[in-house]
Every structure is written in structure tokens, then in C-alpha cells.
Protein backbone atom coordinates (compact mmCIF):
# COMPACT_ATOMS: atom_id res chain seq x y z
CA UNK A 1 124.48 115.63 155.75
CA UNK A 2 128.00 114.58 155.46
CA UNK A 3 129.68 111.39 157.51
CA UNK A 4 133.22 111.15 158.21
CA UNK A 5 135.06 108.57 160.03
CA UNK A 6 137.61 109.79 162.17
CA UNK A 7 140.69 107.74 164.08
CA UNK A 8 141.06 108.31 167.85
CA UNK A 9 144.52 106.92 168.19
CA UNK A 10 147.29 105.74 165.66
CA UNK A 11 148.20 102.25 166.04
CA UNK A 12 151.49 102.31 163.98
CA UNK A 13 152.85 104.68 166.78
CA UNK A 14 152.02 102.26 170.10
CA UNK A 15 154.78 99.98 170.73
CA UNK A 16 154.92 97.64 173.88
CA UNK A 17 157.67 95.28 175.63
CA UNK A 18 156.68 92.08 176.04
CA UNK A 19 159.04 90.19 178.31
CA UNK A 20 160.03 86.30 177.71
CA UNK A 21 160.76 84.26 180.61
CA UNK A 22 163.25 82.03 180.18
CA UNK A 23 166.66 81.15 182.16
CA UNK A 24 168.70 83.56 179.90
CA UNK A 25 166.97 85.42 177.50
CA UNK A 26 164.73 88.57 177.92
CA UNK A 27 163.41 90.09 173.94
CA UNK A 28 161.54 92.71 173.56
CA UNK A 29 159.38 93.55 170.26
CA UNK A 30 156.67 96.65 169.43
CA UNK A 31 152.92 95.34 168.74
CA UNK A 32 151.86 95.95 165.13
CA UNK A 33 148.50 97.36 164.22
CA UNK A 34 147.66 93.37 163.40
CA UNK A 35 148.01 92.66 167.17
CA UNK A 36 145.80 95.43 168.79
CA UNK A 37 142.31 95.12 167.79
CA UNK A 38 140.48 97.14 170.86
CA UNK A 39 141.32 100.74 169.13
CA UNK A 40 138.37 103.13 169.48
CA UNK A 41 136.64 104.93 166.12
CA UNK A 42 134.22 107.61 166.48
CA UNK A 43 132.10 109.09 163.66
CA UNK A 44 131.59 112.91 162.94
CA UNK A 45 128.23 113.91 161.68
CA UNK A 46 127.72 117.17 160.02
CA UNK A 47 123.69 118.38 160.27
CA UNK A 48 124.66 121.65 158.56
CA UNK A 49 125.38 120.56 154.90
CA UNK A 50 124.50 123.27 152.38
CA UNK A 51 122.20 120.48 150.40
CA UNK A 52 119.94 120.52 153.78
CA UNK A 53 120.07 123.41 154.79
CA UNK A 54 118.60 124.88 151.21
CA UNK A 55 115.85 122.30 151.50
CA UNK A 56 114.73 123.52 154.90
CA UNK A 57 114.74 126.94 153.20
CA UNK A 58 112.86 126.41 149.92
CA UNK A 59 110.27 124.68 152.44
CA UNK A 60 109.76 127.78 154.74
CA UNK A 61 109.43 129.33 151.56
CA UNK A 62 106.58 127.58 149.91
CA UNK A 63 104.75 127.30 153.65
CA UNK A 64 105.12 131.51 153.75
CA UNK A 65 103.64 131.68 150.03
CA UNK A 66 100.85 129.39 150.58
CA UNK A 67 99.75 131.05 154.47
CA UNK A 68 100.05 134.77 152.44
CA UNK A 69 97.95 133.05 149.51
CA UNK A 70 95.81 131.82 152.07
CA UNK A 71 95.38 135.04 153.74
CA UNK A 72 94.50 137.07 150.89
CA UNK A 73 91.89 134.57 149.80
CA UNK A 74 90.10 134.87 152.91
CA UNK A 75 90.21 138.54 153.33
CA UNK A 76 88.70 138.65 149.26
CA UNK A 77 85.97 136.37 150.42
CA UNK A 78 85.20 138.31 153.51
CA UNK A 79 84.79 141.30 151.09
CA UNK A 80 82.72 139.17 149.10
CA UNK A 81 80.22 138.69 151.54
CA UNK A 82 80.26 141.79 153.14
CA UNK A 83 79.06 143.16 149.68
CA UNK A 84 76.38 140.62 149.55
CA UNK A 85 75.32 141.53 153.07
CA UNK A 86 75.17 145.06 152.13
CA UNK A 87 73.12 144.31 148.85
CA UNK A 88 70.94 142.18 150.55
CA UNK A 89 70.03 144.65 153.03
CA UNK A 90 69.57 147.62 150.85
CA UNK A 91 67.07 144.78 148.64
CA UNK A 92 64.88 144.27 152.28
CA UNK A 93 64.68 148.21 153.12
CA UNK A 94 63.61 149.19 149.34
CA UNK A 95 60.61 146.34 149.83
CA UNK A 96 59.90 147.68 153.43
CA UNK A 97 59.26 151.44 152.46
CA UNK A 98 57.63 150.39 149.38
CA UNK A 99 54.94 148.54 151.84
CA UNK A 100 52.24 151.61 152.60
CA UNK A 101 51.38 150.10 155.69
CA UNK A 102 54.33 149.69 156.94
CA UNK A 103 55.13 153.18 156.32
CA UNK A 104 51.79 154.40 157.64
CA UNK A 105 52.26 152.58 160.88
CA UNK A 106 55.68 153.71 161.41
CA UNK A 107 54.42 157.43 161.19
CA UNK A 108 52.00 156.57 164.19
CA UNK A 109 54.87 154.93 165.70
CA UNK A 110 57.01 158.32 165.83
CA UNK A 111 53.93 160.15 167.05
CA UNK A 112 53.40 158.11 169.96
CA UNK A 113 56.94 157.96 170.74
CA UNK A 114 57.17 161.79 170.59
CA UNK A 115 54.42 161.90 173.08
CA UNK A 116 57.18 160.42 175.68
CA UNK A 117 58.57 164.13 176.18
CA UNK A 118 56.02 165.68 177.12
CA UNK A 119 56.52 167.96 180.03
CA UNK A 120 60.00 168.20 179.29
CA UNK A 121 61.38 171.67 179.30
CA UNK A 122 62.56 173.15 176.02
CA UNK A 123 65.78 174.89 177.64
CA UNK A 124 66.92 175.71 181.07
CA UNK A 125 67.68 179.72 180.50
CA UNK A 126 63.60 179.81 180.45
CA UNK A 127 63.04 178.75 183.93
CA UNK A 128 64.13 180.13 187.55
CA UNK A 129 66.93 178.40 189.91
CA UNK A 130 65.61 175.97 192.13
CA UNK A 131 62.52 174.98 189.60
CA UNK A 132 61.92 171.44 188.93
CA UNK A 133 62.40 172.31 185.28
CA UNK A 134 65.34 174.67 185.80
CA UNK A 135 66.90 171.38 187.52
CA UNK A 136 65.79 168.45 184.63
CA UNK A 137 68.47 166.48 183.10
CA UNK A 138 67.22 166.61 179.45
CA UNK A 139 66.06 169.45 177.50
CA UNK A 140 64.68 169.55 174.43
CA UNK A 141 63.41 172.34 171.52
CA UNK A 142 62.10 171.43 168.08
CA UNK A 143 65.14 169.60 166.25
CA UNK A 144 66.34 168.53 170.04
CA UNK A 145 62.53 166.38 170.57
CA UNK A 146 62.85 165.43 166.52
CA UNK A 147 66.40 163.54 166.80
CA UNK A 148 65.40 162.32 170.13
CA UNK A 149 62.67 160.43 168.47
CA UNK A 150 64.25 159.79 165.48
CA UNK A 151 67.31 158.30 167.58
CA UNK A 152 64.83 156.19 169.41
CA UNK A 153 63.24 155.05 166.76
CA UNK A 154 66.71 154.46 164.85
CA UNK A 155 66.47 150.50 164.23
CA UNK A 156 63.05 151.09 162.46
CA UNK A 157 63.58 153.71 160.78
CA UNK A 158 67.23 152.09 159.67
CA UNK A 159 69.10 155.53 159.77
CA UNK A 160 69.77 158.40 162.21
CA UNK A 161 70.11 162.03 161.13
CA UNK A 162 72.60 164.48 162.28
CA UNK A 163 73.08 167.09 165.05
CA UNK A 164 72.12 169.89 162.69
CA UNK A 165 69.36 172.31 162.66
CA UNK A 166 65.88 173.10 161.31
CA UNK A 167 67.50 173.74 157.73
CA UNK A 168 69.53 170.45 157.77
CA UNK A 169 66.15 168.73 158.62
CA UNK A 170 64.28 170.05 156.17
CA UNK A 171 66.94 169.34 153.22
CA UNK A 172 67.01 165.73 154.08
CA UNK A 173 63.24 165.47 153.46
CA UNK A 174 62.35 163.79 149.78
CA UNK A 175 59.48 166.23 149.56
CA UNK A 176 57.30 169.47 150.45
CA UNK A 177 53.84 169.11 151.16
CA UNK A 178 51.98 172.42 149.79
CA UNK A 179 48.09 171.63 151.37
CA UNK A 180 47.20 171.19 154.67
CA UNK A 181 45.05 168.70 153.91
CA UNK A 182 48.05 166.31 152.42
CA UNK A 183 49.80 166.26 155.28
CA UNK A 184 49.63 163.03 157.06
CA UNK A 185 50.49 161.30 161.52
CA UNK A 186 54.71 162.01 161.62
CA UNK A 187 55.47 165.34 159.24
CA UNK A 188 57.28 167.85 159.72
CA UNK A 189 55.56 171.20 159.77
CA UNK A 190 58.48 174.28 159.64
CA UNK A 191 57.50 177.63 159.59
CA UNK A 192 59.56 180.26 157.60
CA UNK A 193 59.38 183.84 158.85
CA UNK A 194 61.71 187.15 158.61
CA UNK A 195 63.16 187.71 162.01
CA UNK A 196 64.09 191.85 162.86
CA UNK A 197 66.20 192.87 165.38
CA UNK A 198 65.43 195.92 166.99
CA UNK A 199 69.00 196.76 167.77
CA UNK A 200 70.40 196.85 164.29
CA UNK A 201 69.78 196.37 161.12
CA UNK A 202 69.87 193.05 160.42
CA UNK A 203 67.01 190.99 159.31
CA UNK A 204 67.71 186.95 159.28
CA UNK A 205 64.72 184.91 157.69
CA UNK A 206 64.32 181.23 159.68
């Protein structure tokens, strides 16, 4: 900030006649600066000196670095516990599956809930106008009533599957069950069989 004193009027320039009364004599002389004391002073402040103004910058400076530091510590401890979060959960699904009656009653669990559908047609090109099933507002065939369920039953289970066929479902299974007396409430039974058309040639095995 720089201060400068400035002069509003010169004093050396102002001269006045003062008048003498007497019988004979009139004088006249200018007033020197020593005789005027009322002269007016005003003061000039400059708020935009360079020293100041780089102060106020270097501060916005630092305040910028430390809200950016700031920033990037919390998104880096956000990932942090995300990652925890996910570990944690992964950690509390391995114990659940690895609990056989858990498991066991969660196969009854998706048999029951299948039982929900039934009566419900399994598409609408096998059923006449005007038919109450011709006019239902869900359909379902064998992968259709197996994602139902499985999308019911989705916060249990603690994944969904996708909108895929008989073959997709029967990739995504850990294992194949090869005696009928293995099989256990909640598998998946899929029958594989060579389809012929009698129109042509082709032969496509399901």
C-alpha cells in the first residue's frame, strides 16, 4: 500500500489586500503562507501496490493446493473403503455357502418360490383369442420361470443371471450331476436331444 500526501491549493500563489484605515493612507500587502493556516490537505491511498497484490495471490494459491490436496485425499480414502466393503462382503458370502444348511434351505426356498407360477401360461401363440391365458400379462417357459425365480430370490442368492438361454444356464452351473439319485430340492434337470426338421435337412441338437 503506498501513502502520498497531496496539496489542494498553493499558498505562495494567494495574495490578499488588506486595507488600513487611517485619515490618509490606504497599503496594501499579499498574505504569506505564514499567515494562512486553514489550507486543506488530502491523502491519496493506493490499495493496488504490487507487494499486496502478490500476497493476495500466493494466498489463493496455497488455499487452491491445499482444497485439491484435500480432495484427492478423500476420494483415495473413499476407494479405500469401498475395497474394504467389497472384501468384507465377498469374506460373509464364502462363509454363507460354505454353511450346508444354509444352502440346503435356500434350495427349498427356490422350490417353493417356483411354485408361485403355477398356472401361468408358457407363451401366448399356444392359446386362442379371447382365453384367459391368451390374455395373461406374464408368460413364462423353462429359462423364463428359472430367472423369474432366480430374480426373486436375487438378495439371497446375492447374484442374478442373465437373459440367456438353456445353454447359458447350464454353463454357469459349477457342476453336472450324473445319478438320479444325487440330485437334490432346486436343480436343474436339462434334457439334451437331436431335433429333425422334416422340411430340410437340418438337424440342431438342444
Amino acid at each position: 500500500m503506498a501513502l502520498a500526501v497531496q496539496s489542494v491549493s498553493s499558498l505562495s500563489s494567494a495574495v490578499t489586500t488588506v486595507s488600513t484605515r487611517s485619515s490618509s493612507l490606504r497599503t496594501s500587502r499579499p498574505l504569506t503562507a505564514s499567515t494562512n493556516r486553514t489550507s486543506n490537505t488530502k491523502f491519496v491511498v493506493d490499495w493496488n501496490d504490487s507487494s499486496t497484490s502478490a500476497s493476495s495471490n500466493k494466498t489463493k494459491t496455497n488455499d487452491d493446493n491445499l482444497q485439491e490436496a484435500f480432495r484427492r485425499f478423500r476420494e483415495q480414502r473413499m476407494d479405500e473403503i469401498r475395497l474394504q466393503q467389497r472384501v468384507e462382503l465377498k469374506r460373509k458370502k464364502k462363509i454363507r455357502r460354505s454353511d450346508p444348511g444354509r444352502m440346503y434351505r435356500l434350495r427349498l426356498k427356490f422350490v417353493e418360490q417356483a411354485k408361485r407360477y403355477l398356472g401361468i401360461p408358457y407363451a401366448k401363440k399356444y392359446f386362442e383369442p379371447g382365453t384367459p391365458e391368451y390374455e395373461s400379462k406374464l408368460f413364462l417357459d423353462c429359462c423364463g420361470l428359472v430367472r423369474r425365480v432366480m430374480y426373486d430370490l436375487s438378495k439371497e442368492f446375492g447374484f442374478v443371471i442373465g437373459p440367456w438361454n438353456q445353454s447359458y444356464m447350464f454353463d454357469t452351473l459349477p457342476k453336472t450331476i450324473t445319478h438320479l439319485s444325487d440330485v437334490q430340492p432346486g436343480d436343474l434337470v436339462f434334457i439334451s436331444a437331436t431335433y429333425y426338421n422334416e422340411k430340410s435337412d437340418e438337424k440342431t441338437t438342444t
